[in-house]
PDB file of N, CA and C in Angstrom:
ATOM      1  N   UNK A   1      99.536 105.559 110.208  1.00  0.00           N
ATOM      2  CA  UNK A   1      98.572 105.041 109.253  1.00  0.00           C
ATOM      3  C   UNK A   1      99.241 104.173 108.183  1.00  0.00           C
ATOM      4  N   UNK A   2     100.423 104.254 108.205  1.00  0.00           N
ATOM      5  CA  UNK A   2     101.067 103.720 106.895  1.00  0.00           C
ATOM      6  C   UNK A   2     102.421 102.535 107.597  1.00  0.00           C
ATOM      7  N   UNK A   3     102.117 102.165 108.880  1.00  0.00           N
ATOM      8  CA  UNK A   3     103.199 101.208 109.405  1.00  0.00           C
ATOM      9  C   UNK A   3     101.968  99.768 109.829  1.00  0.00           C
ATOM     10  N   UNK A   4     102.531  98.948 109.225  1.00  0.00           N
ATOM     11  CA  UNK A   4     102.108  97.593 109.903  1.00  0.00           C
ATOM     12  C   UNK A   4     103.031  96.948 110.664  1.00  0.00           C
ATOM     13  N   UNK A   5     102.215  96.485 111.863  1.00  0.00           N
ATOM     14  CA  UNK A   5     102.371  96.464 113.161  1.00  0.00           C
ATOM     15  C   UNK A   5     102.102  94.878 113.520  1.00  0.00           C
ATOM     16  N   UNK A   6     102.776  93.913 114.166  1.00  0.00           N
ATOM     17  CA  UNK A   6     102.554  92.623 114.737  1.00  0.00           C
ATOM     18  C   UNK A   6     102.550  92.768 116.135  1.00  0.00           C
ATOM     19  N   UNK A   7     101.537  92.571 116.726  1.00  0.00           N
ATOM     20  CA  UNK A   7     101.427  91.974 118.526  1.00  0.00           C
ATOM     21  C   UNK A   7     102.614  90.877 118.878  1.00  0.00           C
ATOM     22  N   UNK A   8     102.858  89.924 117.941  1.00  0.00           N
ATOM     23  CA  UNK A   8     103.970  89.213 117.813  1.00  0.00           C
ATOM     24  C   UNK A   8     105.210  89.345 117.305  1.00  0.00           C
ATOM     25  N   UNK A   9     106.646  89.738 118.154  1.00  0.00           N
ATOM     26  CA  UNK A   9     107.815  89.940 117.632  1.00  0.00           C
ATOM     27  C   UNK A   9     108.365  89.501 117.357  1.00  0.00           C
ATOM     28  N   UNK A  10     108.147  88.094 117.383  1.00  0.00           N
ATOM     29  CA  UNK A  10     108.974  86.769 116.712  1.00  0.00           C
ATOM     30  C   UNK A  10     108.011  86.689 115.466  1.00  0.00           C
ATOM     31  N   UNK A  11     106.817  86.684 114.997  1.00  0.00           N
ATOM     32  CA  UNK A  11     106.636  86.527 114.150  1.00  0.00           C
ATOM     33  C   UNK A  11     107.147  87.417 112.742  1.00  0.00           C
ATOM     34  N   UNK A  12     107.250  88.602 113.066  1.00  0.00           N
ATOM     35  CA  UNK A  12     107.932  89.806 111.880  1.00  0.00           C
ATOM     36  C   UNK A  12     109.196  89.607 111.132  1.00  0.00           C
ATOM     37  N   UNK A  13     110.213  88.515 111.597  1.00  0.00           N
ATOM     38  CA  UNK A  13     111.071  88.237 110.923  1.00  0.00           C
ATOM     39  C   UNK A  13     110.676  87.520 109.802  1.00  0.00           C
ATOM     40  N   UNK A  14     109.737  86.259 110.053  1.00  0.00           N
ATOM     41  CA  UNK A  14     109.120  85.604 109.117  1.00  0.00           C
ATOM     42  C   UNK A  14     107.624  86.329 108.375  1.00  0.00           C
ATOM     43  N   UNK A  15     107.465  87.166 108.623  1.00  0.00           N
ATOM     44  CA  UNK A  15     106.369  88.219 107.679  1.00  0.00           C
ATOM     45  C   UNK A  15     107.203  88.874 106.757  1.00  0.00           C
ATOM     46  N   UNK A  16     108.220  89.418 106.819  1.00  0.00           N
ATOM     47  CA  UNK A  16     109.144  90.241 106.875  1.00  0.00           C
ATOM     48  C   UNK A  16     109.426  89.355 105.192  1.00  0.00           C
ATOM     49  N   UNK A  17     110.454  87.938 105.969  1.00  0.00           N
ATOM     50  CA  UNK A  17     110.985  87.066 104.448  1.00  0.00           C
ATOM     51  C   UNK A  17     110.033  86.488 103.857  1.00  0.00           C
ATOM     52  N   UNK A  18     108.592  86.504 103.893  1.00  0.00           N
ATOM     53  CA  UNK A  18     107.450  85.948 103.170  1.00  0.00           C
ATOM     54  C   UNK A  18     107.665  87.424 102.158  1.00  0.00           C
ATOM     55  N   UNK A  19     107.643  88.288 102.912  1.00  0.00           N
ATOM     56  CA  UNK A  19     106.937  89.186 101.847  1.00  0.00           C
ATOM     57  C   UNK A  19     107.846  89.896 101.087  1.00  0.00           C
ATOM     58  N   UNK A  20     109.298  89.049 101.126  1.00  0.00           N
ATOM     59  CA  UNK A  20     110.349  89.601 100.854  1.00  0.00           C
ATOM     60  C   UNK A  20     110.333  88.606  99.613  1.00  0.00           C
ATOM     61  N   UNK A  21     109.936  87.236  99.069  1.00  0.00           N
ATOM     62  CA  UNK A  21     109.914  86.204  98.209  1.00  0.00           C
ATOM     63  C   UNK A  21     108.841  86.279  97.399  1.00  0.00           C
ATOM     64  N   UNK A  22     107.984  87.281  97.860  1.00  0.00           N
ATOM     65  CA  UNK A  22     106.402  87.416  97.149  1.00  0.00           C
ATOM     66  C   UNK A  22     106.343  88.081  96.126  1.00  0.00           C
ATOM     67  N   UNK A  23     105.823  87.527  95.073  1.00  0.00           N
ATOM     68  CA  UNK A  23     105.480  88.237  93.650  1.00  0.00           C
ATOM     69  C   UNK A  23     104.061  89.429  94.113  1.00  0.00           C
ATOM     70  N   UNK A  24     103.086  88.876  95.196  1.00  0.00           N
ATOM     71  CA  UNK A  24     102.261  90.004  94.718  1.00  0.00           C
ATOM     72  C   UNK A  24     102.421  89.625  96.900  1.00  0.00           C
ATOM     73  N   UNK A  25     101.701  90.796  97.404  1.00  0.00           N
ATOM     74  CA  UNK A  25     101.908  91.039  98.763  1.00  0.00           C
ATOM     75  C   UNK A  25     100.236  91.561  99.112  1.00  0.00           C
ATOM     76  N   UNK A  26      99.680  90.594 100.283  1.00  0.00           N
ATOM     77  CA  UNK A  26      98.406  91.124 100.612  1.00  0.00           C
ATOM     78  C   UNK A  26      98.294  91.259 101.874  1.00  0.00           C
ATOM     79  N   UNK A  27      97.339  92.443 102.231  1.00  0.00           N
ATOM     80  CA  UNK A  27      97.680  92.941 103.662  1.00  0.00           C
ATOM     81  C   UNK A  27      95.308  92.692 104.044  1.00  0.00           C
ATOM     82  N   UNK A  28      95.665  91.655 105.001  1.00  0.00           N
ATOM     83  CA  UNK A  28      93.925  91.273 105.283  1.00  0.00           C
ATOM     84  C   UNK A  28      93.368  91.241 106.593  1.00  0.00           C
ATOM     85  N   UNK A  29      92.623  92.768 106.751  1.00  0.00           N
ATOM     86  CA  UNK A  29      92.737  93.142 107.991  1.00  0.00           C
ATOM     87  C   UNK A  29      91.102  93.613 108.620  1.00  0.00           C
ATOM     88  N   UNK A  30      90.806  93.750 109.172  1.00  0.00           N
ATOM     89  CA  UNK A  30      89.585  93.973 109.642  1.00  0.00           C
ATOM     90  C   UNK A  30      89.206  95.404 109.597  1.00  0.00           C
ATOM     91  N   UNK A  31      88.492  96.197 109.502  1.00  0.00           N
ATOM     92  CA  UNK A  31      88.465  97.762 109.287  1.00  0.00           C
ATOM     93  C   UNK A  31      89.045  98.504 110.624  1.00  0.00           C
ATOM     94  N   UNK A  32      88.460  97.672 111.999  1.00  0.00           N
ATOM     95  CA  UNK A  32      88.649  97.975 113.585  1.00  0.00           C
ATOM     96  C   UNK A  32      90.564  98.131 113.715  1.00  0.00           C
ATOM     97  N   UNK A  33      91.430  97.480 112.321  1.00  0.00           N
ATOM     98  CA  UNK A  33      92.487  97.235 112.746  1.00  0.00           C
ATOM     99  C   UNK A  33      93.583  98.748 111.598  1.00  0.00           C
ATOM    100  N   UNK A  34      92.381  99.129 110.985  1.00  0.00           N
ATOM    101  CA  UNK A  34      93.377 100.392 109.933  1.00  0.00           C
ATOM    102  C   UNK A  34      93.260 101.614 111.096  1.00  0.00           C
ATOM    103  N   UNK A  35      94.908 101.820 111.097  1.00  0.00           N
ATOM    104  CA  UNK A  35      95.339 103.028 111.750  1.00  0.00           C
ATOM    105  C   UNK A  35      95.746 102.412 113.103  1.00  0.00           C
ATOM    106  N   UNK A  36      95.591 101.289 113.960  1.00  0.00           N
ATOM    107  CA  UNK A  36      96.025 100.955 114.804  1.00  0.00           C
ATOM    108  C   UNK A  36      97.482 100.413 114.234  1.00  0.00           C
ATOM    109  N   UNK A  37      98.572 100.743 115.717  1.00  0.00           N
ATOM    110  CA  UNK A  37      99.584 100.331 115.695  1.00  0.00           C
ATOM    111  C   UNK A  37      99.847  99.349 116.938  1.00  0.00           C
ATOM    112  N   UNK A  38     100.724  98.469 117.144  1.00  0.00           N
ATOM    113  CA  UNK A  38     101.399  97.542 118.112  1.00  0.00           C
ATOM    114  C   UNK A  38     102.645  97.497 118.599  1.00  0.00           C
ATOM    115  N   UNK A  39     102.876  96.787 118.961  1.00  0.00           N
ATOM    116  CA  UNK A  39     104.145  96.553 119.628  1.00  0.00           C
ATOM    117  C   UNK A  39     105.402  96.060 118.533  1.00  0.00           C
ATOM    118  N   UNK A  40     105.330  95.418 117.375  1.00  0.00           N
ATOM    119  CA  UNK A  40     106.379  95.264 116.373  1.00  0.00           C
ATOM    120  C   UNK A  40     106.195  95.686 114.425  1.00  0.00           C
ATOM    121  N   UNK A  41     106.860  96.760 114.442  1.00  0.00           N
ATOM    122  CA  UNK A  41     106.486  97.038 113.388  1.00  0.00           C
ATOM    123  C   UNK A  41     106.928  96.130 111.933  1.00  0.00           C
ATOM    124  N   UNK A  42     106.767  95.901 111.415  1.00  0.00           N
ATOM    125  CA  UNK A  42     107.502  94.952 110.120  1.00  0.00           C
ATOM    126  C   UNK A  42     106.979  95.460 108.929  1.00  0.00           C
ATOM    127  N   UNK A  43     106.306  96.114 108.222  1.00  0.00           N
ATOM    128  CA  UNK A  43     106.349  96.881 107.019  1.00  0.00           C
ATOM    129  C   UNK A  43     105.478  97.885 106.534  1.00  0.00           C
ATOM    130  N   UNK A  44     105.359  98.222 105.701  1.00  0.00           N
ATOM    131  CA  UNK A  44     104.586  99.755 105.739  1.00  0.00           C
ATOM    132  C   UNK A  44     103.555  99.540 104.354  1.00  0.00           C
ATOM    133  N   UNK A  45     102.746 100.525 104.470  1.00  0.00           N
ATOM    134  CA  UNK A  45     101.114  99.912 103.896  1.00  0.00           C
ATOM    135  C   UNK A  45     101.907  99.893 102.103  1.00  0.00           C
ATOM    136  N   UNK A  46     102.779 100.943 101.703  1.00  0.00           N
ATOM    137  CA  UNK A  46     103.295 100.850 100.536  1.00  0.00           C
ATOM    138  C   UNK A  46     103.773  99.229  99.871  1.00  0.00           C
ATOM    139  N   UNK A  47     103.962  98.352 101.019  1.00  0.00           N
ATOM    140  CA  UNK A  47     104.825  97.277 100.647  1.00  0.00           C
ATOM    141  C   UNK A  47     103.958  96.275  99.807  1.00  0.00           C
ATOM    142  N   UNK A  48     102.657  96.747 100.435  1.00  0.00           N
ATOM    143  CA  UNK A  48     101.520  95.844  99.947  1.00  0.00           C
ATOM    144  C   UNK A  48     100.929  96.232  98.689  1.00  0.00           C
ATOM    145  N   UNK A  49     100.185  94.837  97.977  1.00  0.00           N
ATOM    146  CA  UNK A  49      99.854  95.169  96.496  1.00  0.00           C
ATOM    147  C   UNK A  49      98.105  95.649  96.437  1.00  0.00           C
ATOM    148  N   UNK A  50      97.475  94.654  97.598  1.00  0.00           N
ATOM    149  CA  UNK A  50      96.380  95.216  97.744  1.00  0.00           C
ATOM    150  C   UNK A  50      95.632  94.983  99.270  1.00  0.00           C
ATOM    151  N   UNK A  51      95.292  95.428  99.692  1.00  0.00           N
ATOM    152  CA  UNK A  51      94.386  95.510 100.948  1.00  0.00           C
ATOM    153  C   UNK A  51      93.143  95.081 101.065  1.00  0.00           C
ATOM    154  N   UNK A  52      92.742  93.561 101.558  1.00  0.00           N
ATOM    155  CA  UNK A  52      91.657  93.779 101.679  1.00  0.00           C
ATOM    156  C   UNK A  52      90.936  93.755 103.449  1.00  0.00           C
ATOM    157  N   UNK A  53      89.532  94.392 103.281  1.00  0.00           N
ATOM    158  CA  UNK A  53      89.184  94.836 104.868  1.00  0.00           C
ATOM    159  C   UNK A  53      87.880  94.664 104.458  1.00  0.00           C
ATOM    160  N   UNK A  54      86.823  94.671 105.411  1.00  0.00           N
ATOM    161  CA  UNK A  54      85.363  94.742 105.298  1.00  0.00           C
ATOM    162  C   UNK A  54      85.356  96.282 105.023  1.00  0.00           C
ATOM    163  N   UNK A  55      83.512  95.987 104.863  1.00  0.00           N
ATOM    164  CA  UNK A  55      82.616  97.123 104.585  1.00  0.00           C
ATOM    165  C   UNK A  55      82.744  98.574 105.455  1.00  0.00           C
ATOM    166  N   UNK A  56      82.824  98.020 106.585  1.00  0.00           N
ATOM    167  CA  UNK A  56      82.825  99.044 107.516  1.00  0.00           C
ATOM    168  C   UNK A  56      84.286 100.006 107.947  1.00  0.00           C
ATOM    169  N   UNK A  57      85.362  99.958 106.433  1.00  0.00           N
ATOM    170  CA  UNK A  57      86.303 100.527 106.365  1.00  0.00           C
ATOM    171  C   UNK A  57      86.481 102.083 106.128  1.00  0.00           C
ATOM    172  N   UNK A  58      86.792 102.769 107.188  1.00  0.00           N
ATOM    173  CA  UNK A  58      86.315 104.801 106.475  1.00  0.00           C
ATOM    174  C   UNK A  58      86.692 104.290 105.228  1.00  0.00           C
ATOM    175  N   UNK A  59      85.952 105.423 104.246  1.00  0.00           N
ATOM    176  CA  UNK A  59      85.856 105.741 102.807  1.00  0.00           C
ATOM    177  C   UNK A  59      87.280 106.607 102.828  1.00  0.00           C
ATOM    178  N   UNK A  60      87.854 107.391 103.702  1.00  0.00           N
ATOM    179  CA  UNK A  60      88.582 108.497 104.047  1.00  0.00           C
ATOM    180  C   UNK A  60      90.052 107.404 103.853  1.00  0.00           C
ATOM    181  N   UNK A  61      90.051 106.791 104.445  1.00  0.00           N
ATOM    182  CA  UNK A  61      90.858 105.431 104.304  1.00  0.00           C
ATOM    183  C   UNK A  61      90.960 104.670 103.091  1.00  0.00           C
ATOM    184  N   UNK A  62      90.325 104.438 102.561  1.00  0.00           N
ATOM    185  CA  UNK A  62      90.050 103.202 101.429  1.00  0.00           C
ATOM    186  C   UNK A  62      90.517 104.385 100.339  1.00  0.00           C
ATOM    187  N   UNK A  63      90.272 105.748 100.274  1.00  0.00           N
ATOM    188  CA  UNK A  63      90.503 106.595  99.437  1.00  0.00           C
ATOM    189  C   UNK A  63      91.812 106.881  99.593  1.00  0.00           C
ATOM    190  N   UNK A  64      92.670 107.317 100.549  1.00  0.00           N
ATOM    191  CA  UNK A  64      93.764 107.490 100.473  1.00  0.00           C
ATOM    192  C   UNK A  64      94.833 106.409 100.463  1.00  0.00           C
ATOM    193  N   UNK A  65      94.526 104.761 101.131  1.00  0.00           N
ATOM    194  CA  UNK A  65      95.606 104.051  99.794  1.00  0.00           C
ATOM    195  C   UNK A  65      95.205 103.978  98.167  1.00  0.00           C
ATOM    196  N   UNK A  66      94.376 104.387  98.215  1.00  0.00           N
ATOM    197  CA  UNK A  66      94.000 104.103  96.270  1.00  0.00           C
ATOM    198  C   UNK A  66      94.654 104.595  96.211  1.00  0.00           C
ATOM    199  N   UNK A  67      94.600 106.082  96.943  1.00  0.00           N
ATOM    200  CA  UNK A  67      95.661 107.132  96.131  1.00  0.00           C
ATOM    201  C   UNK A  67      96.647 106.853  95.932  1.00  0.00           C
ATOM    202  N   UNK A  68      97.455 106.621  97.030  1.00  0.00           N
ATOM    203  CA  UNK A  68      98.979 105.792  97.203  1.00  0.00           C
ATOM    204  C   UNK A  68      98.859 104.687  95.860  1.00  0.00           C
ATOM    205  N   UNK A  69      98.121 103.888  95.522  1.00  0.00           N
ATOM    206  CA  UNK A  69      98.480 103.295  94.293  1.00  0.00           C
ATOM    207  C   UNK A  69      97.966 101.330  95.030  1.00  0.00           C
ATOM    208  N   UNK A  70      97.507 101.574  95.883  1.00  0.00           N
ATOM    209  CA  UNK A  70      97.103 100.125  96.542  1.00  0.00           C
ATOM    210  C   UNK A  70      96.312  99.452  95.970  1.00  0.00           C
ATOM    211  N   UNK A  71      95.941  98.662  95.413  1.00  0.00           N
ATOM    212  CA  UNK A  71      94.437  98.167  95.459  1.00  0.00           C
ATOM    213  C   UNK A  71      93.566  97.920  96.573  1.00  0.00           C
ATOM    214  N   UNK A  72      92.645  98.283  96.808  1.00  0.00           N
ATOM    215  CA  UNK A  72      91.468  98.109  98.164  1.00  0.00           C
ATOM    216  C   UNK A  72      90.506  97.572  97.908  1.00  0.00           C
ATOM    217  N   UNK A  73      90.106  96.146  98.439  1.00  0.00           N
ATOM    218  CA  UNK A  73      89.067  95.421  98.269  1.00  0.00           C
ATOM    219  C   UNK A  73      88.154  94.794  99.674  1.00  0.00           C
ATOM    220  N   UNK A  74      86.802  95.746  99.107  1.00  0.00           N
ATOM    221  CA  UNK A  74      86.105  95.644 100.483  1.00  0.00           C
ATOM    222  C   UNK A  74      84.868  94.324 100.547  1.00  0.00           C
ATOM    223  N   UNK A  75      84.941  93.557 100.838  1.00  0.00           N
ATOM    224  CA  UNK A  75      84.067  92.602 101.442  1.00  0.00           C
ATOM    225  C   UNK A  75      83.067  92.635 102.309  1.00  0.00           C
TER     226      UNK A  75
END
């Protein structure tokens, strides 16, 4: 629940140094995509400053990165 994951393994090096130069870090994902994992991992939900996902995101979810300290913004 807490690893982000790329289908693309060449791309994670360059996710990786974007978010390594970034003052603030956003993770923008579809609700169908929280808790799924892939084939290349490159950073973990902590790294990010805020999350945003649609409506149809569990509450169970959206509640436990708040907790963690995320911002969660649902659309």
């Amino acid at each position: 629940m807490d690893s982000i994951t790329n289908t693309n393994a060449f791309e994670v090096q360059i996710k990786r140094r974007m978010m390594d130069i970034a003052e603030e870090t956003y993770l923008v994902v579809t609700h169908h995509k929280i808790g799924k994992t892939s084939l290349a991992p490159f950073a973990r939900m902590q790294d990010f400053n805020v999350l945003l996902t649609d409506k149809g995101a569990d509450p169970k979810s959206v509640e436990y990165y708040r907790q963690k300290g995320i911002r969660v913004l649902l659309c």
